[in-house]
N, C-alpha and C. Protein backbone atom coordinates (compact mmCIF):
# COMPACT_ATOMS: atom_id res chain seq x y z
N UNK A 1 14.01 108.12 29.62
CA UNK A 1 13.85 106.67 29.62
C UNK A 1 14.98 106.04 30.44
N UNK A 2 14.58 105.22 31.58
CA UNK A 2 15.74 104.65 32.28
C UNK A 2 16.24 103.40 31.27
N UNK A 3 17.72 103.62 30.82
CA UNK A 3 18.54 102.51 30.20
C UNK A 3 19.25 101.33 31.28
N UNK A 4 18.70 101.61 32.23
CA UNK A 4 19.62 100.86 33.42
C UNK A 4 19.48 99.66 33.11
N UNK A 5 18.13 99.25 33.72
CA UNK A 5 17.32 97.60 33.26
C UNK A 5 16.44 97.39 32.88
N UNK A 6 15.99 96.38 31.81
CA UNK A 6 15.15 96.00 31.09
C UNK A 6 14.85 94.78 31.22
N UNK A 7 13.83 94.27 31.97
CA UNK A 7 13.64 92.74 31.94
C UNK A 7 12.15 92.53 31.64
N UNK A 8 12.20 90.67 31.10
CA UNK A 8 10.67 90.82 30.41
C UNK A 8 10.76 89.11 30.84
N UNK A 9 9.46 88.92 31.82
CA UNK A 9 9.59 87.23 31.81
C UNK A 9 8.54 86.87 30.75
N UNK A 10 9.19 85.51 30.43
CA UNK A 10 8.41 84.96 28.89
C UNK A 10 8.28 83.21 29.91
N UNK A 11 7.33 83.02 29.96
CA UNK A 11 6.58 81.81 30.42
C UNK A 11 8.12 81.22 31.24
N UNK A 12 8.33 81.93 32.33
CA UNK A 12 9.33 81.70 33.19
C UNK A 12 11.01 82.29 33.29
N UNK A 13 10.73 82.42 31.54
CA UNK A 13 12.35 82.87 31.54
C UNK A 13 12.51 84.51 31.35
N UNK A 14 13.78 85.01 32.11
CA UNK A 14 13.69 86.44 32.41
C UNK A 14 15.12 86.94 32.17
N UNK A 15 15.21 86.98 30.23
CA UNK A 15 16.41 87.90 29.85
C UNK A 15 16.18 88.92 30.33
N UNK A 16 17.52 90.09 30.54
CA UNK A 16 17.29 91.09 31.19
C UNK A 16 18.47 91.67 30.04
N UNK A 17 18.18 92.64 30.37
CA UNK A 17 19.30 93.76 29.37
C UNK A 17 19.30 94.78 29.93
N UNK A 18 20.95 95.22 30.19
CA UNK A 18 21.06 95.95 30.69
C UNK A 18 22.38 97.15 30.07
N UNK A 19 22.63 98.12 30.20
CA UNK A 19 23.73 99.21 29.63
C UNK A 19 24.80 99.84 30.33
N UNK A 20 24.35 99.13 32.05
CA UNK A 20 25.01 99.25 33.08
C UNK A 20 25.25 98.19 34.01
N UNK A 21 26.48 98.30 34.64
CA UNK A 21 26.07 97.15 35.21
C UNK A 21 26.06 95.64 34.87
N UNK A 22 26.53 95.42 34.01
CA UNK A 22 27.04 93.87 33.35
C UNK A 22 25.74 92.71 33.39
N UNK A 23 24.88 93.25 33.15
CA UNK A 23 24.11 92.06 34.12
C UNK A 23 23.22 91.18 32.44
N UNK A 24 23.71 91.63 31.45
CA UNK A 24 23.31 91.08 29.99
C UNK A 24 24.54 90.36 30.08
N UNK A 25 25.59 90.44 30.61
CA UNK A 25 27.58 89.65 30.37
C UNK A 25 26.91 88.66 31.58
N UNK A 26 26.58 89.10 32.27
CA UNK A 26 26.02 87.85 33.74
C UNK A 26 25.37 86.94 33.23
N UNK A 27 23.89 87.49 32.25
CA UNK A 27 23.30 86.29 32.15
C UNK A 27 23.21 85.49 30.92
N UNK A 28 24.31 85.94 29.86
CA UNK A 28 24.84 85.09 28.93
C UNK A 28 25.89 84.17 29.51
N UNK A 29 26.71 84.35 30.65
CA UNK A 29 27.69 83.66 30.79
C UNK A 29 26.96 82.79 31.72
N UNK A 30 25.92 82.60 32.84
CA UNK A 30 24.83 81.82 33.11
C UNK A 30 24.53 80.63 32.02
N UNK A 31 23.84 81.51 30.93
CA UNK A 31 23.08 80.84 30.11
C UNK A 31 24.08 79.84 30.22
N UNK A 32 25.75 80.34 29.28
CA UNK A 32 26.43 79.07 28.35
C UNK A 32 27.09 77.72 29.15
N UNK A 33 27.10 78.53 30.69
CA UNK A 33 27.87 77.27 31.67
C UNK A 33 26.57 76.19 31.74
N UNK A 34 25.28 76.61 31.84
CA UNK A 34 24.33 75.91 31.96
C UNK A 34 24.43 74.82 30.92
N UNK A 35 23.94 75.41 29.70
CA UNK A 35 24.19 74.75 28.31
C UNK A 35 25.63 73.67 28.13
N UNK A 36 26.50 74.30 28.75
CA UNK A 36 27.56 73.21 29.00
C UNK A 36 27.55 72.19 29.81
N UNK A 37 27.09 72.38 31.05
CA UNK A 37 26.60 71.61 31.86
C UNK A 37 26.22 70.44 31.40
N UNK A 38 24.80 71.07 30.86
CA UNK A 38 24.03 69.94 31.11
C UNK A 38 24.42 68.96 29.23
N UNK A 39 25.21 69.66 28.55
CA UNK A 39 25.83 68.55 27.48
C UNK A 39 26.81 67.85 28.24
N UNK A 40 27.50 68.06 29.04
CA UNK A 40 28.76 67.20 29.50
C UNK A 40 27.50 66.18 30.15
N UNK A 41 26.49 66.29 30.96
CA UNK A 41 25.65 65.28 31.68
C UNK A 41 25.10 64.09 30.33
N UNK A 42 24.87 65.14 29.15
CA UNK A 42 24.43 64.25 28.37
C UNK A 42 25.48 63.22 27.89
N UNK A 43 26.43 63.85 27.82
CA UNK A 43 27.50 62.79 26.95
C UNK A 43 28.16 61.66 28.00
N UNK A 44 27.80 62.66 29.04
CA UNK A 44 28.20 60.71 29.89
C UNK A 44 27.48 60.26 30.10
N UNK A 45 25.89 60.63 30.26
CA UNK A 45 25.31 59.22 30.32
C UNK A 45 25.32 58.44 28.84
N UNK A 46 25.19 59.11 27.52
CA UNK A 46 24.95 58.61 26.88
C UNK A 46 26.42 57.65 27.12
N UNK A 47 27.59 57.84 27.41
CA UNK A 47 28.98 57.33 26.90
C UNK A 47 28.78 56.01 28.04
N UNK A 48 28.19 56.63 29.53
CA UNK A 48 27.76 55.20 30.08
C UNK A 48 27.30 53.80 29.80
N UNK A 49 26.07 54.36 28.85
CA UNK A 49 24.91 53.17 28.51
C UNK A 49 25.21 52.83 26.94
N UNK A 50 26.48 53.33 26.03
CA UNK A 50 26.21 52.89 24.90
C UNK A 50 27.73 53.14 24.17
N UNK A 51 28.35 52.43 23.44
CA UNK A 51 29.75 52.55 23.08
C UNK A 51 29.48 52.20 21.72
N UNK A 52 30.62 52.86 21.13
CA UNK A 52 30.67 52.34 19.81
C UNK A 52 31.68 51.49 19.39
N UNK A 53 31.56 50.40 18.51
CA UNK A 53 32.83 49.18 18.21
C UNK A 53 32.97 49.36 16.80
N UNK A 54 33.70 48.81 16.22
CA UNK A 54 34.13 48.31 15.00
C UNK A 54 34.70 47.06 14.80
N UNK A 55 34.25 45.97 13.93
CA UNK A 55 34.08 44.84 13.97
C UNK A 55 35.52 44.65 13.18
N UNK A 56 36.76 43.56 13.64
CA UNK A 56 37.85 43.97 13.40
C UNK A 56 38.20 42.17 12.58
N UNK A 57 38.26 41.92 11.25
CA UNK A 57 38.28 40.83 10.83
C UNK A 57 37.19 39.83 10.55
N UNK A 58 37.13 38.60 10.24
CA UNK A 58 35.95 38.04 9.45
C UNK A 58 35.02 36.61 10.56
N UNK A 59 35.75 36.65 11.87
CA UNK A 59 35.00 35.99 12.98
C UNK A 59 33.62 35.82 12.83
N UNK A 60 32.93 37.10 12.67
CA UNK A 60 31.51 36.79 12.37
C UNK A 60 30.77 36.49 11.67
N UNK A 61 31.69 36.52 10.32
CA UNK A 61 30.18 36.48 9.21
C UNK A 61 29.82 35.26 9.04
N UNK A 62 28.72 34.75 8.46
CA UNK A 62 28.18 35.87 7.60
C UNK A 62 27.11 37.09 8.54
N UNK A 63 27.40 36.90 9.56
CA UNK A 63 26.60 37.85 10.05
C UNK A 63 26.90 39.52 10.24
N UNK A 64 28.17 39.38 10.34
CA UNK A 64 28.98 40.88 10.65
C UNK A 64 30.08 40.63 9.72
N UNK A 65 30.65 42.05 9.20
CA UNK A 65 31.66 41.90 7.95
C UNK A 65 32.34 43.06 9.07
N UNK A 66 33.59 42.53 8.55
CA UNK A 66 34.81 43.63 8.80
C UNK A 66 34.65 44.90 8.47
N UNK A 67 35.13 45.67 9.17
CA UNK A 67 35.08 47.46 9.15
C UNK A 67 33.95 47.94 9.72
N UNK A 68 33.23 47.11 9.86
CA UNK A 68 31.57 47.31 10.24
C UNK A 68 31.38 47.79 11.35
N UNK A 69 30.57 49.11 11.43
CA UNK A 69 30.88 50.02 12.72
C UNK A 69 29.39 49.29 13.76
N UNK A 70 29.22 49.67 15.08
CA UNK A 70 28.24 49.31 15.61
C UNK A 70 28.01 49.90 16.95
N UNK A 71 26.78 50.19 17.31
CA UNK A 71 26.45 50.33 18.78
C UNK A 71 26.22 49.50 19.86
N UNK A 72 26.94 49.51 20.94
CA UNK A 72 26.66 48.58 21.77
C UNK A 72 25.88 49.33 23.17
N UNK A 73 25.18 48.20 23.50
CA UNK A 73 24.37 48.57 24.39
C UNK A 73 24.59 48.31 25.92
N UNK A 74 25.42 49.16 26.66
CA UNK A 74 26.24 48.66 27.83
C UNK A 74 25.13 48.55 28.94
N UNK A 75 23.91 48.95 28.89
CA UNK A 75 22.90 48.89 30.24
C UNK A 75 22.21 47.44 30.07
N UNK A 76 22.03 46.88 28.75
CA UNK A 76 21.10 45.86 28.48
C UNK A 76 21.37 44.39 29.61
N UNK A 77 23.08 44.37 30.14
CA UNK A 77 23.42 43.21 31.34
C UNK A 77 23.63 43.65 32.67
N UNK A 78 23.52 45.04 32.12
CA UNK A 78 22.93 46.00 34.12
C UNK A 78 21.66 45.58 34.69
N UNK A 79 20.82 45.37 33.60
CA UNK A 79 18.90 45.16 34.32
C UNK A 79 18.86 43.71 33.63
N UNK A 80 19.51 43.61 33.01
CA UNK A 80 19.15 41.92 32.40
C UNK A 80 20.15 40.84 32.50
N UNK A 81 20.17 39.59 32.02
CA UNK A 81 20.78 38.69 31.80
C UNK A 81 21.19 38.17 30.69
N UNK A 82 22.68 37.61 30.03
CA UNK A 82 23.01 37.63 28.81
C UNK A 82 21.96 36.52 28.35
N UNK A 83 21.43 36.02 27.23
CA UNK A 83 21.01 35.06 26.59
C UNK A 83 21.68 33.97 25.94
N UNK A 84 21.39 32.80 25.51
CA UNK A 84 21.51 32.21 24.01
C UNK A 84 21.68 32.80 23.21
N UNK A 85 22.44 33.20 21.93
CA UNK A 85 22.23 33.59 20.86
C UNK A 85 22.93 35.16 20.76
N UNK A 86 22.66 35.98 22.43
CA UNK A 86 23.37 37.35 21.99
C UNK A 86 24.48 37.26 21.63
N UNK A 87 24.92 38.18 20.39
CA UNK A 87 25.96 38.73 20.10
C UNK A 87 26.25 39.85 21.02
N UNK A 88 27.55 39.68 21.52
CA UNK A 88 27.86 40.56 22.47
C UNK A 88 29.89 41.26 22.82
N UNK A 89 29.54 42.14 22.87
CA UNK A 89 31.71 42.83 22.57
C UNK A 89 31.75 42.39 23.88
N UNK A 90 33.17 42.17 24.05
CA UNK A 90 33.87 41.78 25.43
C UNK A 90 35.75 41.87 25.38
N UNK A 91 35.86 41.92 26.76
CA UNK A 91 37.66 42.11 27.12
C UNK A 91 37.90 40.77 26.71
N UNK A 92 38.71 40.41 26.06
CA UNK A 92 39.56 39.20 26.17
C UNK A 92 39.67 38.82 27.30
N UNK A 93 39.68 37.83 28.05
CA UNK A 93 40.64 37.39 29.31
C UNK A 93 41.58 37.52 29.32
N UNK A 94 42.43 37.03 28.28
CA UNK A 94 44.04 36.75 28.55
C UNK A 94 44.66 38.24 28.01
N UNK A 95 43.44 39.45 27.49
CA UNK A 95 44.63 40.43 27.17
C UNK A 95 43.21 41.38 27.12
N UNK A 96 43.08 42.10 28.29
CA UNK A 96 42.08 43.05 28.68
C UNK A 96 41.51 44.12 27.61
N UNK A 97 42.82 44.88 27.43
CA UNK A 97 43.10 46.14 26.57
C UNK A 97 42.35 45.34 24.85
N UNK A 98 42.47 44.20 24.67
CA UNK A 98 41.48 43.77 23.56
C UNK A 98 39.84 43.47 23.56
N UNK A 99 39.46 43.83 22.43
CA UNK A 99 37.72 43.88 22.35
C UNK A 99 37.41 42.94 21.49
N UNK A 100 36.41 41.88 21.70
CA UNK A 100 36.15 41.35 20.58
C UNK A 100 34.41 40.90 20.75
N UNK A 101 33.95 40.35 19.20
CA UNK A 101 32.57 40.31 19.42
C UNK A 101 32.45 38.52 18.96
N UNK A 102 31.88 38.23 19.97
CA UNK A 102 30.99 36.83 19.46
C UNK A 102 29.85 36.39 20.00
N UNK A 103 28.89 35.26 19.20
CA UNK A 103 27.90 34.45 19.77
C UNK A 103 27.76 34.07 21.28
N UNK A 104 26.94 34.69 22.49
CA UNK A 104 27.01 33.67 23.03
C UNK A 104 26.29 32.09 22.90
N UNK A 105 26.39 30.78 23.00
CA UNK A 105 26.37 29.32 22.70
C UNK A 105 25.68 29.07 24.52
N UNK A 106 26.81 29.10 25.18
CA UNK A 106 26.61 28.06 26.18
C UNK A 106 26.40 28.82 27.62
N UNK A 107 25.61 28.38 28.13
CA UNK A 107 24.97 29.52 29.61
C UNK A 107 26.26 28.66 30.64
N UNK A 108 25.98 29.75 31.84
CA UNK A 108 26.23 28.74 33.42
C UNK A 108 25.75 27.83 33.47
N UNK A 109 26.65 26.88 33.86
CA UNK A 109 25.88 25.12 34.37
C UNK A 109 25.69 24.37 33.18
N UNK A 110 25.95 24.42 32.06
CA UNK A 110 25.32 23.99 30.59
C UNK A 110 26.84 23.33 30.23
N UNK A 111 26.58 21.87 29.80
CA UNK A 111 27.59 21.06 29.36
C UNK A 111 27.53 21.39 27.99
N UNK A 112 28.59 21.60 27.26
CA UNK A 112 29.19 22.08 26.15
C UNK A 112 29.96 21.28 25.54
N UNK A 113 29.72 20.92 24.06
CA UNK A 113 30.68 20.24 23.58
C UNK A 113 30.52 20.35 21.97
N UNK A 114 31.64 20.34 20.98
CA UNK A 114 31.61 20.27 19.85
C UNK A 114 32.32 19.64 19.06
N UNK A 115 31.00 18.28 18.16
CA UNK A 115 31.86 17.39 17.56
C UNK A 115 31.03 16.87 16.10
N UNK A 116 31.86 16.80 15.34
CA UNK A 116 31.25 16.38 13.75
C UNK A 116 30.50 17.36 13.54
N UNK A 117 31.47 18.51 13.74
CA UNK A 117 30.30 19.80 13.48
C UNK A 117 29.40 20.43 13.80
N UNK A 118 28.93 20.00 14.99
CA UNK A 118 27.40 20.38 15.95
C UNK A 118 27.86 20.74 17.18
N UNK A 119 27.25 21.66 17.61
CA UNK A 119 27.93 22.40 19.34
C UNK A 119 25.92 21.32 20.10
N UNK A 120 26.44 20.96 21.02
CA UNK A 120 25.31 20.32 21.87
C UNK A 120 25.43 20.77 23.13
N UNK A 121 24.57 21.00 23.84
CA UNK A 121 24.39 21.50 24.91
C UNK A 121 23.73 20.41 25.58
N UNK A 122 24.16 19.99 27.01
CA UNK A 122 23.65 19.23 27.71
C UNK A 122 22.94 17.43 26.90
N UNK A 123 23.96 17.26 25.84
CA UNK A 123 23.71 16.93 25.05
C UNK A 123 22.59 17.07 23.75
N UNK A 124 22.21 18.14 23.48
CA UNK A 124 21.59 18.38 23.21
C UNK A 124 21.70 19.18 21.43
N UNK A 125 21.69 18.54 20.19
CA UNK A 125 22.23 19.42 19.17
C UNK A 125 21.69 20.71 19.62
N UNK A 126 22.59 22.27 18.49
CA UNK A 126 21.80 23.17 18.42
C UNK A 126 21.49 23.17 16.49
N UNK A 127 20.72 24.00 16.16
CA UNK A 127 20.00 24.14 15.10
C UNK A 127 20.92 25.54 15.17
N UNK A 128 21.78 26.22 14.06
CA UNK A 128 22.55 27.32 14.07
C UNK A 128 22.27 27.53 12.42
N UNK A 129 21.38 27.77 11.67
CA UNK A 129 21.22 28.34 10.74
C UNK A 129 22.39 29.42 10.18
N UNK A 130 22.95 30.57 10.93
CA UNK A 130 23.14 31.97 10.69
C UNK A 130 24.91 31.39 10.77
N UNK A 131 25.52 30.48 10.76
CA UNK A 131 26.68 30.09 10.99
C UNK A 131 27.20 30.42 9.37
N UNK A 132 28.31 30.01 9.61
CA UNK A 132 29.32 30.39 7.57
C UNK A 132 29.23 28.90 7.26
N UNK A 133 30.00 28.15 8.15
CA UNK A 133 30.69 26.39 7.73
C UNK A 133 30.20 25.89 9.58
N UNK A 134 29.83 24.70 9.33
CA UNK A 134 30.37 23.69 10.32
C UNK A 134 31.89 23.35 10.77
N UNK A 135 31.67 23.43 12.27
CA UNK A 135 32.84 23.46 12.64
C UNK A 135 33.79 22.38 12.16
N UNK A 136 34.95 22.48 12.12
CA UNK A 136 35.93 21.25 11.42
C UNK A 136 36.11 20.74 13.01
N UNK A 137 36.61 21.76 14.23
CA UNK A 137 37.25 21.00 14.94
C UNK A 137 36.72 20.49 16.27
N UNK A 138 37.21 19.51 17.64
CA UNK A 138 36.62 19.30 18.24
C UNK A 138 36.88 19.92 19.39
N UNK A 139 35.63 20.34 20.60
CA UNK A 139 35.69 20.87 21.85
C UNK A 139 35.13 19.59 22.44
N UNK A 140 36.18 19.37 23.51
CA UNK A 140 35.46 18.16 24.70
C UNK A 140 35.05 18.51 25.95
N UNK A 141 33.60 17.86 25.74
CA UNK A 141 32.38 18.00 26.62
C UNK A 141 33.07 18.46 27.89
N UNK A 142 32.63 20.13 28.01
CA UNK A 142 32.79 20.51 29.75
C UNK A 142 32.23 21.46 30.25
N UNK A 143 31.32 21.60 31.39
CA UNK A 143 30.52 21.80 32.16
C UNK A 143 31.28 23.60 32.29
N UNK A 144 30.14 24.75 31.40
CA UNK A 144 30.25 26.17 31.84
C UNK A 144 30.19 26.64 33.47
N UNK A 145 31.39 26.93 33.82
CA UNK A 145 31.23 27.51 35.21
C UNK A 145 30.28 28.28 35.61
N UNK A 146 29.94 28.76 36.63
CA UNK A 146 29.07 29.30 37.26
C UNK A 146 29.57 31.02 36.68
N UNK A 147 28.81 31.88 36.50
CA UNK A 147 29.11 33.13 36.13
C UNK A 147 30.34 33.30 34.75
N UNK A 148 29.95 32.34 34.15
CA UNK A 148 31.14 32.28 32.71
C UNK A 148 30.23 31.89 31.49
N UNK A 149 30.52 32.29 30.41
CA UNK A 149 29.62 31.54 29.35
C UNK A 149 30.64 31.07 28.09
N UNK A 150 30.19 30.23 26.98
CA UNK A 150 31.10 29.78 26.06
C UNK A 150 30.74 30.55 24.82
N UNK A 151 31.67 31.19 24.25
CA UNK A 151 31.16 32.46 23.25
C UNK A 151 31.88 31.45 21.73
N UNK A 152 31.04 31.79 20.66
CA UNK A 152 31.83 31.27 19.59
C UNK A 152 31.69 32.33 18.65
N UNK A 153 32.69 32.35 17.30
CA UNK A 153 32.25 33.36 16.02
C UNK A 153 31.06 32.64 15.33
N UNK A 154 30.56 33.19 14.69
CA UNK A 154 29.36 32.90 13.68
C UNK A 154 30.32 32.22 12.09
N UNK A 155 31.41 32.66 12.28
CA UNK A 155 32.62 31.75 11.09
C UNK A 155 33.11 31.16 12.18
N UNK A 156 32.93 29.75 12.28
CA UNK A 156 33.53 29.21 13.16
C UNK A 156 35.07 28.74 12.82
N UNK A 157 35.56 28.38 11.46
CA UNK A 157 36.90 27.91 11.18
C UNK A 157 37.32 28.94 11.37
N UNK A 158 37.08 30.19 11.44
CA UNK A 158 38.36 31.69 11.39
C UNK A 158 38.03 32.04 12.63
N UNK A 159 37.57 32.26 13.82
CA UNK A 159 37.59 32.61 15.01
C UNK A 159 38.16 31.96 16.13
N UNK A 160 38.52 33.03 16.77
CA UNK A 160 39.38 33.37 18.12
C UNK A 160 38.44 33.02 19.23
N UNK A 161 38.22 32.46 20.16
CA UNK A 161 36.96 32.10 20.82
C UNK A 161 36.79 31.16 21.77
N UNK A 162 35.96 30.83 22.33
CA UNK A 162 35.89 30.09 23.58
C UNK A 162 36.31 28.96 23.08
N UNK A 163 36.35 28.35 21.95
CA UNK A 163 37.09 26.63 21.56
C UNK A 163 38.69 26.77 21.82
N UNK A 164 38.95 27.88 21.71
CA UNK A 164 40.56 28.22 21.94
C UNK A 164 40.72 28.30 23.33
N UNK A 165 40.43 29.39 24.15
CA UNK A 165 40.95 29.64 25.56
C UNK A 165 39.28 29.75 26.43
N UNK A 166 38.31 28.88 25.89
CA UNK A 166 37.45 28.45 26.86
C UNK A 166 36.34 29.55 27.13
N UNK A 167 36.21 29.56 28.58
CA UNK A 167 35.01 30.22 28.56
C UNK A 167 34.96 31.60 29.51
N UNK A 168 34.38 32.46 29.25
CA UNK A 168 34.29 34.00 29.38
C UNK A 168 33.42 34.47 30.34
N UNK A 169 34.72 34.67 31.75
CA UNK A 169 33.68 35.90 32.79
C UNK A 169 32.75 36.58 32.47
N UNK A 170 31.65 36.85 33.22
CA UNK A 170 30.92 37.38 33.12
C UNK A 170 31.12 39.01 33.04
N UNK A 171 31.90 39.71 34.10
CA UNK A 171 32.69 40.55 34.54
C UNK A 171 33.16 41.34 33.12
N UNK A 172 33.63 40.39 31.94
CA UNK A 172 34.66 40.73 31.25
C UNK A 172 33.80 41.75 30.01
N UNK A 173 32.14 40.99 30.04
CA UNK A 173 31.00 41.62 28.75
C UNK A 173 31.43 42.99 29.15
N UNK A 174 31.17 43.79 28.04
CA UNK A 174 31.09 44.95 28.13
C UNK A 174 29.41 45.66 27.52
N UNK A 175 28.75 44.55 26.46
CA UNK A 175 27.40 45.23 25.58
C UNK A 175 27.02 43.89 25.19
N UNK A 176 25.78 44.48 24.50
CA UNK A 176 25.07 43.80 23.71
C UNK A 176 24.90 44.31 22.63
N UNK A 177 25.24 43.83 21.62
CA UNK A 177 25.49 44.72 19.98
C UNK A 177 24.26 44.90 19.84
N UNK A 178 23.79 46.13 19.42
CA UNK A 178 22.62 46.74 19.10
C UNK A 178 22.30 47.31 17.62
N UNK A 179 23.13 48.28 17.38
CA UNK A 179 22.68 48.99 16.30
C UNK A 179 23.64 49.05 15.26
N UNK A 180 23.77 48.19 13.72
CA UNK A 180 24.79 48.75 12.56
C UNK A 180 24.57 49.91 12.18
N UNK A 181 25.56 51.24 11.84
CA UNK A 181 25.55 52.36 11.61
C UNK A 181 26.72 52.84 10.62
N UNK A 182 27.30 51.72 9.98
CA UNK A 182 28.04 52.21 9.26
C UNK A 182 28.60 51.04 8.55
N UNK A 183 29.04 50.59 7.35
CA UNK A 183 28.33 51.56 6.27
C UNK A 183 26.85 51.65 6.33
N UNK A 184 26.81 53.15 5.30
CA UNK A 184 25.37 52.83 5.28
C UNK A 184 24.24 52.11 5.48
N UNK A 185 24.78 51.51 4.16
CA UNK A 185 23.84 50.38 3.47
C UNK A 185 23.69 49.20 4.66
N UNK A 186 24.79 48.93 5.57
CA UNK A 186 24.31 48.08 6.57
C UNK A 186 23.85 48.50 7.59
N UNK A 187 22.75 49.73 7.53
CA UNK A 187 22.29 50.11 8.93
C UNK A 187 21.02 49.24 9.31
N UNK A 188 21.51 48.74 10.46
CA UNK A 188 20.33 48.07 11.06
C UNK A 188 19.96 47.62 12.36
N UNK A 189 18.69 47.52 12.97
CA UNK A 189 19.17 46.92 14.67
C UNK A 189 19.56 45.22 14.34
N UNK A 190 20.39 45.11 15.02
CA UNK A 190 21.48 44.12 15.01
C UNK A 190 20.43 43.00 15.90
N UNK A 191 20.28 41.79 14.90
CA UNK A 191 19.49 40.53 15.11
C UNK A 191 20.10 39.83 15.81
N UNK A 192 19.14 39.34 17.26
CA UNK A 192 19.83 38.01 17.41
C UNK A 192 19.43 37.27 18.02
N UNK A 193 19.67 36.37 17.21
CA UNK A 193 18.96 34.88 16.82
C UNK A 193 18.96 34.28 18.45
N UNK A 194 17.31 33.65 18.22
CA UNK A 194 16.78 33.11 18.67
C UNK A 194 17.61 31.50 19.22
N UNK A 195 19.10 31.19 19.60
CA UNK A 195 19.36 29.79 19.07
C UNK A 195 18.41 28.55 19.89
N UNK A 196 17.73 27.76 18.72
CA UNK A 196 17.07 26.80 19.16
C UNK A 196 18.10 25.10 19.05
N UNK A 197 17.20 23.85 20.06
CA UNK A 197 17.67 22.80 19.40
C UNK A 197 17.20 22.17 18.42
N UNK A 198 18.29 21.73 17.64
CA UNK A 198 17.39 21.03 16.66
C UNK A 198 16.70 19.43 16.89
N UNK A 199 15.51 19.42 16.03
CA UNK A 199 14.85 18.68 15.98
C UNK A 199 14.80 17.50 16.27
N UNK A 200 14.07 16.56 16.56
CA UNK A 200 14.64 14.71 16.40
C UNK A 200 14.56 14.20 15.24
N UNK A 201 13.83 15.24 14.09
CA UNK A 201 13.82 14.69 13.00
C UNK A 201 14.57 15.21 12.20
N UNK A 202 15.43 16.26 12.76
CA UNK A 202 16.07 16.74 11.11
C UNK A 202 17.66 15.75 11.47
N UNK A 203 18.18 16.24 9.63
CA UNK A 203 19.23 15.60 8.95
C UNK A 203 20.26 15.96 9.51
């Protein structure tokens, strides 16, 4: 019986075994660079298109609670455009190396202002249901630059945010919060609200 080589193709693939000749050490060490390969391909694209955050203090709620882990979705402002209403992580301006998550409120070109508690757009109330409190303090009416938007927390008295140091490059987004994954109990795809104006008739 020749022990030299033994090969058997199975719907393309052709282990071989051999007792001489290294060629079973050849094509395991094949196999595992492959297998490595193509996980390092996986983990960067996945690390490309999707990051993970942790929500750091009480800015958001009641919508997001502290410690609260999450997926962000870094391709969603590659093929699209931010919205009304996304919640979205971003660099600080004034201090890069920081991450933070808030509402976007106010587009490019959109006059912005917040007073007696109501953010209006182009004069215009918004209807913000998903908020903690009405704002206590005031922002005076000013026109979102071109490629900048005005981000607020969903707790508006405890957040860090565009009423403080204004309004946020475009450049600077990093995602669109997508998925809660930790704790448990708060796993969910991450809502976000529709923001409408309110009415001529409501209170």
């Amino acid at each position: 019986m020749n022990y030299e080589r033994r090969c058997r193709r199975i719907k393309g693939w052709a282990p071989c075994y051999s007792f001489q000749g290294g060629i079973v050490i050849k094509t395991a060490l094949r196999d595992v660079l492959e297998t490595a390969l193509l996980t390092l391909v996986i983990f960067l694209g996945v690390r490309l298109g999707v990051q993970n955050f942790r929500v750091e203090g009480f800015s958001m709620q009641p919508t997001l609670q502290s410690n609260q882990y999450l997926l962000v979705n870094k391709v969603a402002y590659m093929v699209g455009e931010p919205q009304r209403g996304d919640i979205v992580v971003f660099r600080l301006p004034q201090d890069p190396k920081r991450d933070l998550i808030k509402r976007i409120v106010a587009l490019p070109g959109e006059e912005v202002e917040v007073r007696d508690g109501v953010v209006t757009i182009d004069g215009k109330p918004l209807d913000e249901p998903y908020i903690r409190d009405k704002p206590l303090y005031f922002f005076n009416k000013k026109k979102v630059p071109e490629g900048e938007y005005f981000v607020l927390g969903d707790n508006r008295n405890n957040s860090f945010d565009s009423h403080v140091w204004e309004f946020l490059p475009r450049e600077y987004l990093i995602g669109k919060a997508w998925v809660s994954y930790w704790p448990v109990q708060a796993w969910a795809v991450v809502q976000h609200n529709s923001v409408r104006f309110a009415s001529a008739t409501s209170g």
